[in-house]
Every structure is written in C-alpha cells, then in structure tokens.
Protein backbone atom coordinates (compact mmCIF):
# COMPACT_ATOMS: atom_id res chain seq x y z
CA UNK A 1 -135.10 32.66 126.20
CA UNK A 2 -132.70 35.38 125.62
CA UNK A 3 -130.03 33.70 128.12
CA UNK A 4 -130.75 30.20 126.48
CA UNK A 5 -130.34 31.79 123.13
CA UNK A 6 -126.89 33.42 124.42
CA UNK A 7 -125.19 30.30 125.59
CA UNK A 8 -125.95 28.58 122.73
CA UNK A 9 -124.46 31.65 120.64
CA UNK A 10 -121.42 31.67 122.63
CA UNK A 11 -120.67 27.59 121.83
CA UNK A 12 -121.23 26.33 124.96
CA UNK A 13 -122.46 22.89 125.71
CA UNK A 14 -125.76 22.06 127.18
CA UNK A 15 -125.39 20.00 130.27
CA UNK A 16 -125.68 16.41 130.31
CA UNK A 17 -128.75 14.96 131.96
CA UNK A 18 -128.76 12.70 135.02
CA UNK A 19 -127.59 9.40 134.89
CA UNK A 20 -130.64 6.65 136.20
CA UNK A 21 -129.99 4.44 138.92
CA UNK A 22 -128.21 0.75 138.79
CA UNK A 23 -130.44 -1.36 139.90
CA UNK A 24 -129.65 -3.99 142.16
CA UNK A 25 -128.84 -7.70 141.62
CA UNK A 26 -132.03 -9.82 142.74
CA UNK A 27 -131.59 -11.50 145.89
CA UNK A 28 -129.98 -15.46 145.77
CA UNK A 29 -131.52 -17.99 147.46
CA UNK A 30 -129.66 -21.48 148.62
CA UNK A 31 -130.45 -24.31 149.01
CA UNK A 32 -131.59 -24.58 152.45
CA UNK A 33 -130.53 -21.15 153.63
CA UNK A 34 -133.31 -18.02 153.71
CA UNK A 35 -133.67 -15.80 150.78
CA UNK A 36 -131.28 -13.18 150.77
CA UNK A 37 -128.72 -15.04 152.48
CA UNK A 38 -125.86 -15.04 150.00
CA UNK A 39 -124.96 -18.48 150.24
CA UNK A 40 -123.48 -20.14 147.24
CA UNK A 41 -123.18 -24.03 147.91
CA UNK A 42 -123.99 -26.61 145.77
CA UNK A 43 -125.42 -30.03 146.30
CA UNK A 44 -124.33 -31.72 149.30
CA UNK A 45 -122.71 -28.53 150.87
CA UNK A 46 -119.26 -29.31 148.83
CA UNK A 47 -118.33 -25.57 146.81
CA UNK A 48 -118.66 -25.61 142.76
CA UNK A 49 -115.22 -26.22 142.23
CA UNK A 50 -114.74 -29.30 144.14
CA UNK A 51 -116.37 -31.83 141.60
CA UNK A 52 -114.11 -30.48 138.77
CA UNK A 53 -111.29 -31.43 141.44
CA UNK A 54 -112.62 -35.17 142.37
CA UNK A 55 -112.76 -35.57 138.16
CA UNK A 56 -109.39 -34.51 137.64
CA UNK A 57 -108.06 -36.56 140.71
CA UNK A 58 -109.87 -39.26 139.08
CA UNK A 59 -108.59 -38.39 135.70
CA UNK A 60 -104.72 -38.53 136.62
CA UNK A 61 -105.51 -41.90 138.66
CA UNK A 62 -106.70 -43.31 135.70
CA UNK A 63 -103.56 -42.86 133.39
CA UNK A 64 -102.00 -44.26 136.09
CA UNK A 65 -104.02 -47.71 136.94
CA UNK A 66 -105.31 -47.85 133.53
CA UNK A 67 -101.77 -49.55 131.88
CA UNK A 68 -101.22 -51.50 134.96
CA UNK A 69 -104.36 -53.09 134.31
CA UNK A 70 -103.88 -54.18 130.79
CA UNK A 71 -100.70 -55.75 131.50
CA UNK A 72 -102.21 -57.68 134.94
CA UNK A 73 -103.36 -60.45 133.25
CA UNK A 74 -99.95 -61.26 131.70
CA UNK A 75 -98.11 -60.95 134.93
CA UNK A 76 -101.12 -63.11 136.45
CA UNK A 77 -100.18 -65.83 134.01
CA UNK A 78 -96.71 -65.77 133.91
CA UNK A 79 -96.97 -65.60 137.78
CA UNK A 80 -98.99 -69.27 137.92
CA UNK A 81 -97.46 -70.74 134.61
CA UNK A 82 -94.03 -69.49 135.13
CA UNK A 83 -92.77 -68.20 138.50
CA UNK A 84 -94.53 -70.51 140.49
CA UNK A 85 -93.09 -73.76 138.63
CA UNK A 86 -89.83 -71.92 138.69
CA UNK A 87 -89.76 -71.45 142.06
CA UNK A 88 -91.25 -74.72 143.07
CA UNK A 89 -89.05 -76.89 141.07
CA UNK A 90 -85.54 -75.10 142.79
CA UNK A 91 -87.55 -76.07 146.20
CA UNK A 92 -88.00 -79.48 144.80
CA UNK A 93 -84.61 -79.78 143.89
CA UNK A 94 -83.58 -79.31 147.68
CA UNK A 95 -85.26 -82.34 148.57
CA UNK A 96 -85.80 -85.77 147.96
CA UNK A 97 -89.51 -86.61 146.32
CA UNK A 98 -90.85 -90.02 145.11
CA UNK A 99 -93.75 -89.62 143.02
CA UNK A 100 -96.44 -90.66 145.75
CA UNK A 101 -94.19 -89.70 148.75
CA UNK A 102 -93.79 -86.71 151.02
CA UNK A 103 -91.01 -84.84 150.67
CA UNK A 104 -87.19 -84.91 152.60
CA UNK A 105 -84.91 -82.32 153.20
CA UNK A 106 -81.70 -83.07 151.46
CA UNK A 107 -79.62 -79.23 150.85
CA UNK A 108 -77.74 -79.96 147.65
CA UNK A 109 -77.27 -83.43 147.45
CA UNK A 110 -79.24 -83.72 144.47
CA UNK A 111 -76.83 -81.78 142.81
CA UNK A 112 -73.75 -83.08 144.28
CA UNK A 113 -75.14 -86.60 143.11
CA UNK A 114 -75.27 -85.07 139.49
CA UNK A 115 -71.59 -83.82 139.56
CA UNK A 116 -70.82 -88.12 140.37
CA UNK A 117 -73.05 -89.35 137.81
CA UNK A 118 -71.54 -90.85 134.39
CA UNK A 119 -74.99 -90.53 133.16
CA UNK A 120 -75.34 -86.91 133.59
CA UNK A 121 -72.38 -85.78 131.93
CA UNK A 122 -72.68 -88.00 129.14
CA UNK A 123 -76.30 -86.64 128.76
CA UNK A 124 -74.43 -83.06 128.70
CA UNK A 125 -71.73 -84.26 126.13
CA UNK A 126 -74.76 -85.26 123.66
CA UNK A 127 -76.35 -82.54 123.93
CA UNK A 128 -73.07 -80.55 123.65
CA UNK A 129 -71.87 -82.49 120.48
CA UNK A 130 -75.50 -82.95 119.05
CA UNK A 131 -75.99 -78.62 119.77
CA UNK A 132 -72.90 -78.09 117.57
CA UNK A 133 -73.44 -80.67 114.89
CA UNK A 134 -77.34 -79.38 114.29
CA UNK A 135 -76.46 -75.60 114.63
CA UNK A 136 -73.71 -74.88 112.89
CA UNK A 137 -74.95 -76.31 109.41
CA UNK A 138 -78.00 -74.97 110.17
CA UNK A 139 -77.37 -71.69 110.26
CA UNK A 140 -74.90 -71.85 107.49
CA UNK A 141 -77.24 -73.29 105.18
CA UNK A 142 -79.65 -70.63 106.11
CA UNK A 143 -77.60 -67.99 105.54
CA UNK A 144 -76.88 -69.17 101.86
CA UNK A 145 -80.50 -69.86 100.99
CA UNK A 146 -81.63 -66.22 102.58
CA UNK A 147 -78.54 -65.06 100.21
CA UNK A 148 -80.50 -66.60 97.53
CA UNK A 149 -83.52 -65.79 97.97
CA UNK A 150 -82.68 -61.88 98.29
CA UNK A 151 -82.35 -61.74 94.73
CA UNK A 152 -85.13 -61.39 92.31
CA UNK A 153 -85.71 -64.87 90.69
CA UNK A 154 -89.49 -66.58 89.11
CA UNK A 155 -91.09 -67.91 91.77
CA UNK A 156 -89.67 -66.19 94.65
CA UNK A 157 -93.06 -66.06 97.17
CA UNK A 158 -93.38 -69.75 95.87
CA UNK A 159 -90.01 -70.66 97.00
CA UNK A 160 -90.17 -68.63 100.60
CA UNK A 161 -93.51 -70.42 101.16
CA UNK A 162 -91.52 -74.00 100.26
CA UNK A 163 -88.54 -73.51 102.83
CA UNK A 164 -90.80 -72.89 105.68
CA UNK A 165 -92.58 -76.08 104.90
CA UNK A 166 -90.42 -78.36 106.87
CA UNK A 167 -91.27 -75.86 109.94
CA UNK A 168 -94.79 -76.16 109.78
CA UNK A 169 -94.47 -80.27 109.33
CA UNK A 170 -95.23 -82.41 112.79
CA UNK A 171 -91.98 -83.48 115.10
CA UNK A 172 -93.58 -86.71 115.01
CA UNK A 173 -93.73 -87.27 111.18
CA UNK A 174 -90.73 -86.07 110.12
CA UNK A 175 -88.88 -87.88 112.99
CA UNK A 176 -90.64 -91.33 112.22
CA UNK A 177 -89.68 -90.47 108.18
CA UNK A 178 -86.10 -89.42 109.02
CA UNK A 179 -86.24 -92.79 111.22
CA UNK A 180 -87.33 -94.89 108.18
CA UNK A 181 -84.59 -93.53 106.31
CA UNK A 182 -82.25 -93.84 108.16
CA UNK A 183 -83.13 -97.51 109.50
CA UNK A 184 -79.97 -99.89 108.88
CA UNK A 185 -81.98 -102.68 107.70
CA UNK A 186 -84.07 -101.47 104.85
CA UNK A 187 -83.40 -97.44 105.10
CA UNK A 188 -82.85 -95.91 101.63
CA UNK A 189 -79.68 -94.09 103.39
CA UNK A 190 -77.67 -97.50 103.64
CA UNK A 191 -79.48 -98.54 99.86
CA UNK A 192 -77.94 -94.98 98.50
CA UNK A 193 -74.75 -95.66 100.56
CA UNK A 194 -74.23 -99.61 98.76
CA UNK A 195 -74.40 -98.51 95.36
CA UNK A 196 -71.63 -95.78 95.77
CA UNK A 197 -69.77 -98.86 97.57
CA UNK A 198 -69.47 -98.29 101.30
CA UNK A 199 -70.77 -100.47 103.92
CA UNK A 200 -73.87 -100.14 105.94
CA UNK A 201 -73.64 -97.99 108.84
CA UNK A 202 -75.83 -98.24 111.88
CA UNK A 203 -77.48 -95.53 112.58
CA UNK A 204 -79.37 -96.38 115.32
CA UNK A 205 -76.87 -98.18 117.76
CA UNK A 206 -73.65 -96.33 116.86
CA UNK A 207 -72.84 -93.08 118.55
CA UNK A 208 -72.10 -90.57 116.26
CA UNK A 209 -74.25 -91.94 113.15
CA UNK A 210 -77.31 -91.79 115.31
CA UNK A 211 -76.11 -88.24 116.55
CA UNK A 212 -75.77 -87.41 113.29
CA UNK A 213 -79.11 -88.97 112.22
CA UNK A 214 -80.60 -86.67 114.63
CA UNK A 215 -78.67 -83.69 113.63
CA UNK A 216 -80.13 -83.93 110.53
CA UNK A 217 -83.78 -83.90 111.27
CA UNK A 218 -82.97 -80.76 113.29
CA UNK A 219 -81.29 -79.31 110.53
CA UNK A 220 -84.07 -80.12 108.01
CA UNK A 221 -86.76 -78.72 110.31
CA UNK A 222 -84.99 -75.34 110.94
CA UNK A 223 -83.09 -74.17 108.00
CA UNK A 224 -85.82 -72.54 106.54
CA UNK A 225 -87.25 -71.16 109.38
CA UNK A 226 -83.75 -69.15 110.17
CA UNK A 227 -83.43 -68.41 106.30
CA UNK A 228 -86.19 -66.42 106.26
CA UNK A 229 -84.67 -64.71 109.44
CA UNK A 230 -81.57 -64.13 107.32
CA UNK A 231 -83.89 -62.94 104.27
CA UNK A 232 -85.86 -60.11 106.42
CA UNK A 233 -82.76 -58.34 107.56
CA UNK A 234 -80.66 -58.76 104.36
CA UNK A 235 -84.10 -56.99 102.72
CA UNK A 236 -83.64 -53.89 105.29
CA UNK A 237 -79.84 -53.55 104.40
CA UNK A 238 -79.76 -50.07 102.46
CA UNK A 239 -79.46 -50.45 98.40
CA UNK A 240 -77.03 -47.32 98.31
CA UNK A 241 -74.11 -49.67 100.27
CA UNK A 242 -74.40 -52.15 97.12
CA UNK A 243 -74.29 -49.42 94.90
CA UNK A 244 -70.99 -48.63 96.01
CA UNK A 245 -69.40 -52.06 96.52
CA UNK A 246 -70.46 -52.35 93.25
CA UNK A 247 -68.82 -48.75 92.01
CA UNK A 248 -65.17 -50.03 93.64
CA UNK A 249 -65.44 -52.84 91.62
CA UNK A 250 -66.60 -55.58 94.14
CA UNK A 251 -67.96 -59.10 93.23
CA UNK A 252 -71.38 -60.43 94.31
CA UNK A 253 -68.99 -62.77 96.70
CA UNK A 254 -67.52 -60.11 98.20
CA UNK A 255 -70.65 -57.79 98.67
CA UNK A 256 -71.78 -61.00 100.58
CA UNK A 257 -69.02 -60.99 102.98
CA UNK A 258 -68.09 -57.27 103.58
CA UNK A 259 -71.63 -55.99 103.28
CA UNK A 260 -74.34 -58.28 104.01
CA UNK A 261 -72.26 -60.11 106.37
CA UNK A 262 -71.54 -57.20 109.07
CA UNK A 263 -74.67 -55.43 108.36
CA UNK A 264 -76.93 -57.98 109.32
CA UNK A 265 -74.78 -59.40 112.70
CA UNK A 266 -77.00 -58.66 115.17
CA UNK A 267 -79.46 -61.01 113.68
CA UNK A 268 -76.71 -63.78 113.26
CA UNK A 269 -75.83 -63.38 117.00
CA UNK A 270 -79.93 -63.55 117.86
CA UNK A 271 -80.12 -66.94 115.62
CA UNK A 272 -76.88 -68.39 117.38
CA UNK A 273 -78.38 -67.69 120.97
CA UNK A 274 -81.39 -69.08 120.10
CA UNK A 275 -80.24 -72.33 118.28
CA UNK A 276 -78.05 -72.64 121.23
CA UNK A 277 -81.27 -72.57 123.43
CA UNK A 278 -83.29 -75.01 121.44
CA UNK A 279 -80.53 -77.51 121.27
CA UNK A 280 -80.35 -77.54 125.48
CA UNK A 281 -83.62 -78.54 125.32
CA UNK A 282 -83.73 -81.17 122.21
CA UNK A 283 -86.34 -83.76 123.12
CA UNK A 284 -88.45 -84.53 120.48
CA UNK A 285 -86.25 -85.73 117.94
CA UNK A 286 -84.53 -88.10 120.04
CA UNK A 287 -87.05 -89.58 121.94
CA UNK A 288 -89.03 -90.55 118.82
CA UNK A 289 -86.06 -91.81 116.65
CA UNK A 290 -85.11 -94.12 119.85
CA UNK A 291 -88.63 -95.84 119.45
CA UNK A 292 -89.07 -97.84 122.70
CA UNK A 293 -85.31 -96.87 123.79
CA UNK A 294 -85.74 -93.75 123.20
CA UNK A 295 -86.01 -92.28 126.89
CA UNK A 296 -83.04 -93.57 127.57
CA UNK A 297 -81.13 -92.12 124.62
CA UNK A 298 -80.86 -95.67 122.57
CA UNK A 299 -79.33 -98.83 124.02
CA UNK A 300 -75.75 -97.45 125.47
CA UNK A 301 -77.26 -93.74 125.91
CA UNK A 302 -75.57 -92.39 123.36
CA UNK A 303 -77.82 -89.93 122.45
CA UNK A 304 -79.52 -89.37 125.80
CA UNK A 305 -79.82 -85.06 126.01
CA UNK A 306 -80.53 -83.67 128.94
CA UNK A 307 -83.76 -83.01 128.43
CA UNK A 308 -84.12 -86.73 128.45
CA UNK A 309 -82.28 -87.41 131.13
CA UNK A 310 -84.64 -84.93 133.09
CA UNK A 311 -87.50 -86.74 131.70
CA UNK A 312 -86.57 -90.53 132.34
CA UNK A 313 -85.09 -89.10 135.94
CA UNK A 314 -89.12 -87.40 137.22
CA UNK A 315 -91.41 -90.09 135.23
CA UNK A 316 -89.91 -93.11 134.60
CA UNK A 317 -87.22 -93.31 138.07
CA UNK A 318 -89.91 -91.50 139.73
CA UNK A 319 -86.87 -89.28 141.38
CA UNK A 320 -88.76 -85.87 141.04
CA UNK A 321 -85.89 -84.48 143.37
CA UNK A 322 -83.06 -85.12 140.69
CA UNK A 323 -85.37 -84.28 138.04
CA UNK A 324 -85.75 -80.98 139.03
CA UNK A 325 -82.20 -80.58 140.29
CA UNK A 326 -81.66 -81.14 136.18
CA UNK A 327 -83.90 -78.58 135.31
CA UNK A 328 -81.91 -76.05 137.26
CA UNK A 329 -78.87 -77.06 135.91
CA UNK A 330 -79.81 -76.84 132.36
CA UNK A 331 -81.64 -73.30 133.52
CA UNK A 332 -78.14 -72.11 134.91
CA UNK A 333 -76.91 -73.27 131.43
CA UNK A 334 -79.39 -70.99 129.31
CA UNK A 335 -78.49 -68.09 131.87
CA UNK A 336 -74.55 -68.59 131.19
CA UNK A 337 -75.07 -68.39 127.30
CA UNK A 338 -77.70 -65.71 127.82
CA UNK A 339 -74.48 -63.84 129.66
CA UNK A 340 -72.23 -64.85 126.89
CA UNK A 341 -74.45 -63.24 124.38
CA UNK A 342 -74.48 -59.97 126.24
CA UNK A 343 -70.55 -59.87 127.03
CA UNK A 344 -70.22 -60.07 122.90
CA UNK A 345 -72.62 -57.54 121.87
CA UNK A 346 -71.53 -55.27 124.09
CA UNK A 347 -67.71 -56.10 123.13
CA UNK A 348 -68.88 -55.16 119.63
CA UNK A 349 -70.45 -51.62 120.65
CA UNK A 350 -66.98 -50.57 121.96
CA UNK A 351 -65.01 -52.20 119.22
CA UNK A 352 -67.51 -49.89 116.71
C-alpha cells in the first residue's frame, strides 16, 4: 500500500491492462468444396467479377447494334423498292426483252438506238422547253407571293392555307379542268381570247400552245407550294438586317433584292434543283391533257416528255429493253444536274 500510494504521489501512470484476443474470422464454406477450404467461387465456377464483365460486354454491344437496328428496316426497303429496280432495270437495258419473252444479250445497242432516234430527242427537247417554260414562272411567281405574304396583312393564315390549295387538288382534275379550258372548240381561253379580238388558237394540236397549255397547269399546281418555301426562309432572315437597310435609307424594293434576295439563296438553288427534277419526269399532265393521244405526246408528238416516251416504249411497244435504256438516260440526267448543283454551291462558298 505504501509503494502503491508512492507511485501515485510521484505522477506516474498506472499501467495499461492487457489487450483481449482478436478472434478469428469463421470458417467459409463453398459451394461444393469442404468447410474451411477458402474457396470463393460463385455459381457455375466463373469468379464474382466475371458477370459484371459479360454485362458490360453486353452493354457496349448494345450501343453498338442497337442504331443499326432501327435504321435496318429502311435500308431493307430501299434495298427491295429501290436498289433492286435500279439495278435490274440497267441489266435490262443491256438486253433486248419483249414483254412475254426471254431475254437477249444486246451490250449497248439499246442506247446506241436512242442516240438515232428522232423520237427520242424530240421527247428530250419537250421536256427541255416544257422544264423551262413551267419553272421559271413558277418560281418567280413564288417568290413574289412568299414576298407578300411575309408581311403582316388580315387574313394571312387564310391566305397561306389558299395558295397551297392547288397542291393538295388531284393531277387528274385539274388537268381535265385546265383541258376544258383550254379546248379550241368551246374552251373559255379561245371565248376570252375573241372578245379582245385575236383568233382561236389550238391548243391541243399546235406545238408550243399545247406546251404552253401544259406549262400552265404545272405552274398553277406548284406556285404555292414553292411560295410557302420562299415564305419559311424569308421568316428566318434576321429583323436587325431590315432595320438597317431601312436606317441607310433603302426602299422596300431594294430590301427585296439586296437582303431577302441573297439571304435566302440556298433555298432558291434547292427549289431550282428540284423543279428541274420534277420537270424530267413530267407525266401526268401530259398524258391526261392528250386524252386518247396522250401517250404519244398528241398527234405529231409534240409534247411527248420523256417520261412518256419511257412509258409508251415498256407498255404499249412492249420494248422493255429500250424502256429501261430511257430510264437510265433520264437517271444520268438527274445525276448531271445533281453535279451542277454542287459545282455552284460550292463556287459560292469560295466566292463568300
């Protein structure tokens, strides 16, 4: 007591007592191995971290199929609707095919026979001369009304609604109304045209008159559509460029021409390509304002397009071989202006 009393008179620490022992980790038993063994292995005798690799593997390989697969049915269908025809119709234009026959090996006479026929280059002069007299009106006309219709007048939504009307109206009935119209017997054209004083003009058997005729049902059909073209991207031309034609002193006219005009080209140059594409392949307007001539392009086919020419050629000749060689031309045709399109545009990305 006296030396226990000391040491804690002196300030010294009692000594700590001893620590118990760890005790052990219980045994771990695996699946199929004894108890004690230490073995760690999950179902199937794969380690723990080798499902979290199969998911991940699986993981990655579905980002990867995953888009292919929404897009396979598109490249299905284009591959049956579109390739295939494609590709058959260049074989068929190698060879000469009767509608009921087998087929003959002929290279490029097809073709060769198209360069010598007066029928095939006057079908590409109408549809040349028809193109140009339906497109360039068109799209002139369409670029006024959109000009028009950008500004804030009564009725506006009324009036967009009304020049997309013609679009939405049947081939067939405005081409049979355009064709009553236009008829040189009784047609309220020739009426109008007698009490201003000119004679009647035939419309139907006459060249130009009936390409004209047809011109304008193409040009009544499409303005609108191509207006409202015009009117979205003169609507996304910036407010502030106005402003400031309108600061320098600059007349409505001239806003048109040195700001609407180059801001919106690249639409102009997608309307041109594309009226240029849809007048290579006019058929419905001239087939049904022929009436029973009209596969043939009238009487003297003088406004036989190449479309028609293709058709009369594969169902009415029954010459499948030089129908198809047609179709290739007028494919090689689409392709050039395609090209053309792309030399411009990119001549105007140097020249800005």
């Amino acid at each position: 007591m006296a030396t226990s009393a000391r040491a804690t008179t002196d300030g010294a620490s009692p000594p700590d007592p001893p620590a118990p022992p760890s005790p052990l980790p219980p045994p771990t038993r695996g699946p199929g191995g004894p108890k004690g063994s230490g073995s760690r292995r999950g179902s199937g005798g794969r380690a723990p971290g080798s499902s979290g690799t199969w998911r991940s593997r699986l993981y990655r390989w579905d980002l990867k199929a995953t888009p292919y697969a929404f897009v396979a049915p598109f490249f299905l269908c284009f591959a049956a609707f579109g390739l295939f025809p494609l590709i058959y119709t260049g074989w068929l234009s190698l060879h000469r095919v009767e509608l009921g026959g087998e087929a003959q090996w002929r290279g490029f006479d097809n073709y060769t026979g198209l360069w010598d026929s007066s029928f095939f280059w006057n079908a590409l002069a109408n549809t040349f001369t028809i193109g140009v007299i339906s497109t360039v009106p068109q799209l002139l006309m369409a670029l006024g009304l959109a000009h028009l219709l950008n500004y804030k007048l009564r009725g506006r939504g009324f009036l967009r609604v009304a020049v997309l009307a013609p679009y939405a109206t049947s081939i067939a009935a405005a081409t049979l109304v355009f064709a009553q119209l236009f008829n040189s017997d009784y047609g309220l054209i020739n009426s109008v045209l007698g009490w201003v004083g000119f004679d009647p003009v035939d419309w139907e058997s006459s060249k130009w008159p009936a390409q004209i005729a047809i011109s304008v049902i193409v040009i009544w059909r499409w303005t609108g559509y191509n207006a409202l073209i015009y009117l979205a991207a003169m609507q996304a031309v910036p407010q502030d460029l106005y402003e400031a034609a309108s600061l320098d002193g600059a007349s409505r006219w001239r806003q048109f021409i040195s700001v609407t005009i180059p801001s919106i080209r690249p639409t102009i140059l997608f309307t041109v390509v594309v009226s240029t594409i849809g007048a290579t392949q006019l058929f419905g307007e001239p087939m049904l304002y022929g009436g029973s001539l009209g596969v043939s392009g009238g009487s003297g086919n003088q406004f036989q397009t190449l479309s028609l020419l293709m058709y009369e050629k594969g169902w009415i000749t029954g010459a499948l071989g030089q129908a198809s060689a047609i179709a290739w031309v007028m494919l090689l045709l689409l392709l050039l202006i395609g090209g053309v399109r792309l030399l411009v545009a990119r001549l105007n990305r140097e020249t800005t």
